[in-house]
N, C-alpha and C. Protein backbone atom coordinates (compact mmCIF):
# COMPACT_ATOMS: atom_id res chain seq x y z
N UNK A 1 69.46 -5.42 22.63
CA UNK A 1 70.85 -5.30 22.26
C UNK A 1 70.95 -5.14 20.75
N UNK A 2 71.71 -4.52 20.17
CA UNK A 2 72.13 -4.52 18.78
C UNK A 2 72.71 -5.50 18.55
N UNK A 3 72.40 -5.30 17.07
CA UNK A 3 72.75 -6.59 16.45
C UNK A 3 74.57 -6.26 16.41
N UNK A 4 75.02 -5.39 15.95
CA UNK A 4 76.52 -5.60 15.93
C UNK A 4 76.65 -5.47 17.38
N UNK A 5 76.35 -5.41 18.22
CA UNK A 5 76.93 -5.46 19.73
C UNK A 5 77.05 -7.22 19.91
N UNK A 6 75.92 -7.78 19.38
CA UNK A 6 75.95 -9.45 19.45
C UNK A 6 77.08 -9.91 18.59
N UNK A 7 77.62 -9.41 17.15
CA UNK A 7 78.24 -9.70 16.60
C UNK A 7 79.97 -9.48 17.38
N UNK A 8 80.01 -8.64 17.92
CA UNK A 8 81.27 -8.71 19.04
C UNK A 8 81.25 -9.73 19.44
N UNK A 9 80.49 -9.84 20.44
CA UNK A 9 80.37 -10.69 21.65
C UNK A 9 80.38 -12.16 20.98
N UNK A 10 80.03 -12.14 20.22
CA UNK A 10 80.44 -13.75 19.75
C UNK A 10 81.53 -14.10 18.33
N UNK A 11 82.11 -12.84 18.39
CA UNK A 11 83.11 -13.09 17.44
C UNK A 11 84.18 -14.29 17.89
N UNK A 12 84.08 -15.24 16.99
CA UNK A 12 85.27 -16.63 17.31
C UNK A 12 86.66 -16.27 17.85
N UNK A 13 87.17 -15.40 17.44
CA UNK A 13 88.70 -14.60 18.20
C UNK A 13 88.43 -14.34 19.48
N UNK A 14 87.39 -13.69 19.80
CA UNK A 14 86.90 -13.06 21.06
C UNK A 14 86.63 -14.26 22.04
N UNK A 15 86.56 -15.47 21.71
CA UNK A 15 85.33 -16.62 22.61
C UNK A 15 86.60 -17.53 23.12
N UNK A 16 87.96 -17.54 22.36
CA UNK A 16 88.76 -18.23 21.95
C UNK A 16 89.63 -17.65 23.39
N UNK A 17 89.81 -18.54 24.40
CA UNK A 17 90.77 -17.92 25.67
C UNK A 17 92.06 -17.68 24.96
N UNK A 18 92.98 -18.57 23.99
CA UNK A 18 93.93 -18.73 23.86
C UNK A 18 94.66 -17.05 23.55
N UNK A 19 93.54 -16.71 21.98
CA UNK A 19 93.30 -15.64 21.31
C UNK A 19 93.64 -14.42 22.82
N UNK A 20 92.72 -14.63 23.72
CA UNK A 20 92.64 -13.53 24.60
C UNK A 20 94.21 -13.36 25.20
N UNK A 21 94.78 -14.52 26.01
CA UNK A 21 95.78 -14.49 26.24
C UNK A 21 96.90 -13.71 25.29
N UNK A 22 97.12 -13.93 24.53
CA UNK A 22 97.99 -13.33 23.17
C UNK A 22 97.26 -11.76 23.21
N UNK A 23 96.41 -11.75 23.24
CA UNK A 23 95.84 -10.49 22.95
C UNK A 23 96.48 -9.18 24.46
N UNK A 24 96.37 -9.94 25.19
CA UNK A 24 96.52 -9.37 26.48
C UNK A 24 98.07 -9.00 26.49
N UNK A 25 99.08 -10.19 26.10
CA UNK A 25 100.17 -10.28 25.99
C UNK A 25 100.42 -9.24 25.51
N UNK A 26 100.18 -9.22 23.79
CA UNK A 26 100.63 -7.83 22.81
C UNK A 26 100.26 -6.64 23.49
N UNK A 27 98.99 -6.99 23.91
CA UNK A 27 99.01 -5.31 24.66
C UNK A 27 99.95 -4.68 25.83
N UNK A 28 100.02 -5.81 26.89
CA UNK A 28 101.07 -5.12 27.65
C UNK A 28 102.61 -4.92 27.33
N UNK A 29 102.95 -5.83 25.89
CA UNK A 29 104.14 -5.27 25.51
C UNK A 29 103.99 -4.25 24.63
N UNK A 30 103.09 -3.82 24.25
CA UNK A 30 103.32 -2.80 23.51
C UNK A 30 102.83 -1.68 24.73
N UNK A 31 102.96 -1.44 25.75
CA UNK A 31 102.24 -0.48 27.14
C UNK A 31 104.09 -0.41 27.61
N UNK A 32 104.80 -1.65 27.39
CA UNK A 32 106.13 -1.33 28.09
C UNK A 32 106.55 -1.22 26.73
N UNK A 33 106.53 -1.34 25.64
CA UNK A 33 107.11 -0.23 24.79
C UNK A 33 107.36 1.06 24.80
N UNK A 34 106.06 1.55 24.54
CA UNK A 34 105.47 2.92 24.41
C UNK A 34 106.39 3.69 25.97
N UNK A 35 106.39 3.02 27.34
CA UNK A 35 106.84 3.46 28.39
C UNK A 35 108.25 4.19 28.00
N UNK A 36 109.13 2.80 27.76
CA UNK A 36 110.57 2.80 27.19
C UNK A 36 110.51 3.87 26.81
N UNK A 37 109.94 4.09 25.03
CA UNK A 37 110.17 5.31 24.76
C UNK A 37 109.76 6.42 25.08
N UNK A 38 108.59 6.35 26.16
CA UNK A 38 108.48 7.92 26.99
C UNK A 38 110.12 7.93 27.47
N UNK A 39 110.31 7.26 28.61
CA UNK A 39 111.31 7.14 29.77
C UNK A 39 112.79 7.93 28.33
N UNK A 40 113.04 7.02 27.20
CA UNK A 40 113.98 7.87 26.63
C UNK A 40 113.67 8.93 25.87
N UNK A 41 112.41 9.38 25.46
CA UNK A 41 112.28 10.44 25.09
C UNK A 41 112.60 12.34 26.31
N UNK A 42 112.42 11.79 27.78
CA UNK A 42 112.00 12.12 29.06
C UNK A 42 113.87 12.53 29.36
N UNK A 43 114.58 11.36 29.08
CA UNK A 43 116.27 11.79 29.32
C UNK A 43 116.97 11.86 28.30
N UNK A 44 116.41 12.17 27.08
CA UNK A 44 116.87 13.47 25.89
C UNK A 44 117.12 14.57 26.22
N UNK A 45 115.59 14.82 26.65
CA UNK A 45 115.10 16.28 26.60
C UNK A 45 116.11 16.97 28.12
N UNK A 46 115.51 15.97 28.98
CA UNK A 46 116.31 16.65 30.08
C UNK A 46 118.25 16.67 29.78
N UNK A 47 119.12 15.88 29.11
CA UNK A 47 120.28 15.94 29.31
C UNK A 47 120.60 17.21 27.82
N UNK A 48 119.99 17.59 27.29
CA UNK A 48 119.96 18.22 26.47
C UNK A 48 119.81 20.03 26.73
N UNK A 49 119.04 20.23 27.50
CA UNK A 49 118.87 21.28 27.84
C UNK A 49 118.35 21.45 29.60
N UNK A 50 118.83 20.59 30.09
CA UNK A 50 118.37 20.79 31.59
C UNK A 50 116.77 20.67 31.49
N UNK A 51 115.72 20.15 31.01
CA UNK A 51 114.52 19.43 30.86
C UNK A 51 113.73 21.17 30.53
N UNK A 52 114.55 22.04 30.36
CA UNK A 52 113.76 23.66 29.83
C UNK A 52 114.30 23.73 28.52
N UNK A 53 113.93 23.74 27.17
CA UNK A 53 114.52 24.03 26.08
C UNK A 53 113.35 24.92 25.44
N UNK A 54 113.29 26.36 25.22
CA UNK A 54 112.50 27.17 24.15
C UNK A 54 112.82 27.23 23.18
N UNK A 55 112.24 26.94 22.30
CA UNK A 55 112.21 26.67 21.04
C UNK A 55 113.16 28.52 20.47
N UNK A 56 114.01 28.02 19.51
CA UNK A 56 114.86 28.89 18.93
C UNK A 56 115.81 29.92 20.38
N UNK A 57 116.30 29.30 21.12
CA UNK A 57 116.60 29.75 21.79
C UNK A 57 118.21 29.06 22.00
N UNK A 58 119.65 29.41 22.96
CA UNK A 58 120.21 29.26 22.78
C UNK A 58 121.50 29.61 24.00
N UNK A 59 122.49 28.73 24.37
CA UNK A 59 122.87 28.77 25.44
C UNK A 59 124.12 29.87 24.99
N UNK A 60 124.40 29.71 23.42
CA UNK A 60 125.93 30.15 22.99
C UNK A 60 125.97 31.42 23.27
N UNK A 61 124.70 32.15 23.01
CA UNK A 61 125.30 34.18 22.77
C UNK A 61 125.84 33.98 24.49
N UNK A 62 125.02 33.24 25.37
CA UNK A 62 125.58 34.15 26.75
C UNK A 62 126.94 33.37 27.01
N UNK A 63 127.68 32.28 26.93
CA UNK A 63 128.77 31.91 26.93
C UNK A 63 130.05 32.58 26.25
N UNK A 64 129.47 33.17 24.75
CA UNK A 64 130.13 33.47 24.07
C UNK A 64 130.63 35.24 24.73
N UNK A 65 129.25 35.96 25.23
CA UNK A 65 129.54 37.05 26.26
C UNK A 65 130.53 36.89 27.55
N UNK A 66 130.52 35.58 28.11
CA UNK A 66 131.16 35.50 29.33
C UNK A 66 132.50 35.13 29.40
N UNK A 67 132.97 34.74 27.71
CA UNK A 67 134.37 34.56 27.11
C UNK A 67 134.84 35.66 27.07
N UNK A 68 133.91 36.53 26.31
CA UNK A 68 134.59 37.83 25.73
C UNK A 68 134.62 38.40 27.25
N UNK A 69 133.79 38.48 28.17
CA UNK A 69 133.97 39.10 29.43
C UNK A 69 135.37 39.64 30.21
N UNK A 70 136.07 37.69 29.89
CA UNK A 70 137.29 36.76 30.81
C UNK A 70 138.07 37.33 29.28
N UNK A 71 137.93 37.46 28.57
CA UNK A 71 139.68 37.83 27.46
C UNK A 71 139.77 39.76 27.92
N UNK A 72 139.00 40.06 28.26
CA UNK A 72 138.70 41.73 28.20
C UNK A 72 139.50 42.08 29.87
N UNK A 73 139.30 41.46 30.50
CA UNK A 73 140.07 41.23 31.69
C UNK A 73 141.14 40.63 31.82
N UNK A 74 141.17 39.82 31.30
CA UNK A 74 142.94 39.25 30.86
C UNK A 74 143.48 40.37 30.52
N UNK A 75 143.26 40.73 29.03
CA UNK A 75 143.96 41.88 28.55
C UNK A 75 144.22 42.80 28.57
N UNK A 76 143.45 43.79 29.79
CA UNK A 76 143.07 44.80 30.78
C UNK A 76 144.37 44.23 31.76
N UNK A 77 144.19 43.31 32.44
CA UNK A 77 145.78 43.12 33.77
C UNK A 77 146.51 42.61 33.00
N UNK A 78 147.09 42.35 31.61
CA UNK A 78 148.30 42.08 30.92
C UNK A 78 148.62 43.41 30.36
N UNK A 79 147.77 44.37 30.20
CA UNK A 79 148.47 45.53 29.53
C UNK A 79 149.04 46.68 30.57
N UNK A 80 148.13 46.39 32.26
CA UNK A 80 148.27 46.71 33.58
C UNK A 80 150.43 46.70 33.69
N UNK A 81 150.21 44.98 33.44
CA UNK A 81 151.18 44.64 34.00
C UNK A 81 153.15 44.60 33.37
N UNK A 82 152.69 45.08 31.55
CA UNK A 82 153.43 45.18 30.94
C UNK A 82 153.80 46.81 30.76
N UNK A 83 152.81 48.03 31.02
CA UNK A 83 153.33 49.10 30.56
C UNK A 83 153.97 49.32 32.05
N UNK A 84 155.16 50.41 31.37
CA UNK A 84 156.17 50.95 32.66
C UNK A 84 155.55 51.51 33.36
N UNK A 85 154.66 53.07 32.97
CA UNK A 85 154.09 54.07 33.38
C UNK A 85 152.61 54.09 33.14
N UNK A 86 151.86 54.46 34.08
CA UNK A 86 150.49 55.16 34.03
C UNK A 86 150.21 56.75 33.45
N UNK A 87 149.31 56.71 33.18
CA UNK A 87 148.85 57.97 32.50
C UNK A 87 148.91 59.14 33.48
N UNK A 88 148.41 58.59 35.09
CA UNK A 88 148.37 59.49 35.85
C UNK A 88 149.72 59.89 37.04
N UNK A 89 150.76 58.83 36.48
CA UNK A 89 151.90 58.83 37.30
C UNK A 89 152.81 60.20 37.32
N UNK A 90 152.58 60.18 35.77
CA UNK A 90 153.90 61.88 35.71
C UNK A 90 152.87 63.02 35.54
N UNK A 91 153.58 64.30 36.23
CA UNK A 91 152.48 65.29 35.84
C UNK A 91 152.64 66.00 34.73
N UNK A 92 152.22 66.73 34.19
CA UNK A 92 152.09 67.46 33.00
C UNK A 92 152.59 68.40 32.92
N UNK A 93 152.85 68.74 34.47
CA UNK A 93 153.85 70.73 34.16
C UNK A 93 155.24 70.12 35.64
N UNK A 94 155.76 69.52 35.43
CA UNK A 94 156.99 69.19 36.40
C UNK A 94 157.60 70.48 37.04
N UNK A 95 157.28 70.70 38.19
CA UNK A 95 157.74 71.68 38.53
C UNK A 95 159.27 71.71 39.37
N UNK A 96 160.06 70.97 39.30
CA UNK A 96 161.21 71.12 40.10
C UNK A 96 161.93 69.96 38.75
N UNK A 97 163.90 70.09 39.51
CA UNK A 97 164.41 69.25 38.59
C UNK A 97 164.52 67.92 38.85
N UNK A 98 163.90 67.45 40.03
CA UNK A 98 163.79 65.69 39.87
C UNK A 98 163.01 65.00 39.02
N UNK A 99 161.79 66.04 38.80
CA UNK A 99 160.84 65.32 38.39
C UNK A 99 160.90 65.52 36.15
N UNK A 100 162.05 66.21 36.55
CA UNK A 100 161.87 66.25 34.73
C UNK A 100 163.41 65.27 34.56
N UNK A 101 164.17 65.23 35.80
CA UNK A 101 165.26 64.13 35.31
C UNK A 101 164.70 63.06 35.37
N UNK A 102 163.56 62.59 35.85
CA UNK A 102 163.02 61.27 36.44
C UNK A 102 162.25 60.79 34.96
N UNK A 103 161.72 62.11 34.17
CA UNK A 103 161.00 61.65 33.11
C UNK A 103 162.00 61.70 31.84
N UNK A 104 162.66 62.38 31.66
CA UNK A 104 164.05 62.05 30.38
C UNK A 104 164.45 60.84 30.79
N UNK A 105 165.01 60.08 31.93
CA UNK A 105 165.67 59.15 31.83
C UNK A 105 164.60 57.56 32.15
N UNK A 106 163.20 57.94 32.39
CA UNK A 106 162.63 56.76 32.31
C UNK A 106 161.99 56.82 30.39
N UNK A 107 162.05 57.86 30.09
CA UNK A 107 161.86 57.78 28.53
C UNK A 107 162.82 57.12 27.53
């Protein structure tokens, strides 16, 4: 045996039950430490980005697309619903007189 292998083995801390007890102690609280902060490091990550986060990456451009999507359609059936006439409603060469009294007096 080596000589520092003997020097362990009979180190006074080491021989000492009390010492061991305490020793054992610190270790398993520091084992449910270390846990703790896995366990909250573990429901960061997941409430943060659904437990997938790539680095420089980002939820806003596609939200910010699916806003502009919903105002572009709003404003598409509000402009639907406010003009009198369509582009394709009157024709361009009116051939009889209803259809040119119909357009003087909706003008």
């Amino acid at each position: 045996m080596d000589e520092e292998d003997r020097r362990i083995e009979t180190h006074p801390d080491l021989v000492d039950p009390n010492w061991q007890k305490h020793a054992e102690l610190d270790a398993w609280l520091g084992a449910k430490k270390e846990l703790k902060k896995k366990r909250r490091r573990q429901r960061r990550a997941a409430a943060s980005g659904g437990g997938y986060h790539a680095p420089g990456s980002s939820r806003w451009p596609g939200v910010a697309a699916i806003v502009a999507l919903i105002v572009l359609v709003v404003a598409a059936v509000t402009v639907n619903a406010v003009q009198e006439r369509g582009v394709n409603e009157t024709p361009w060469f009116p051939l009889d007189e209803k259809q040119i009294a119909r357009i003087v007096t909706d003008a």
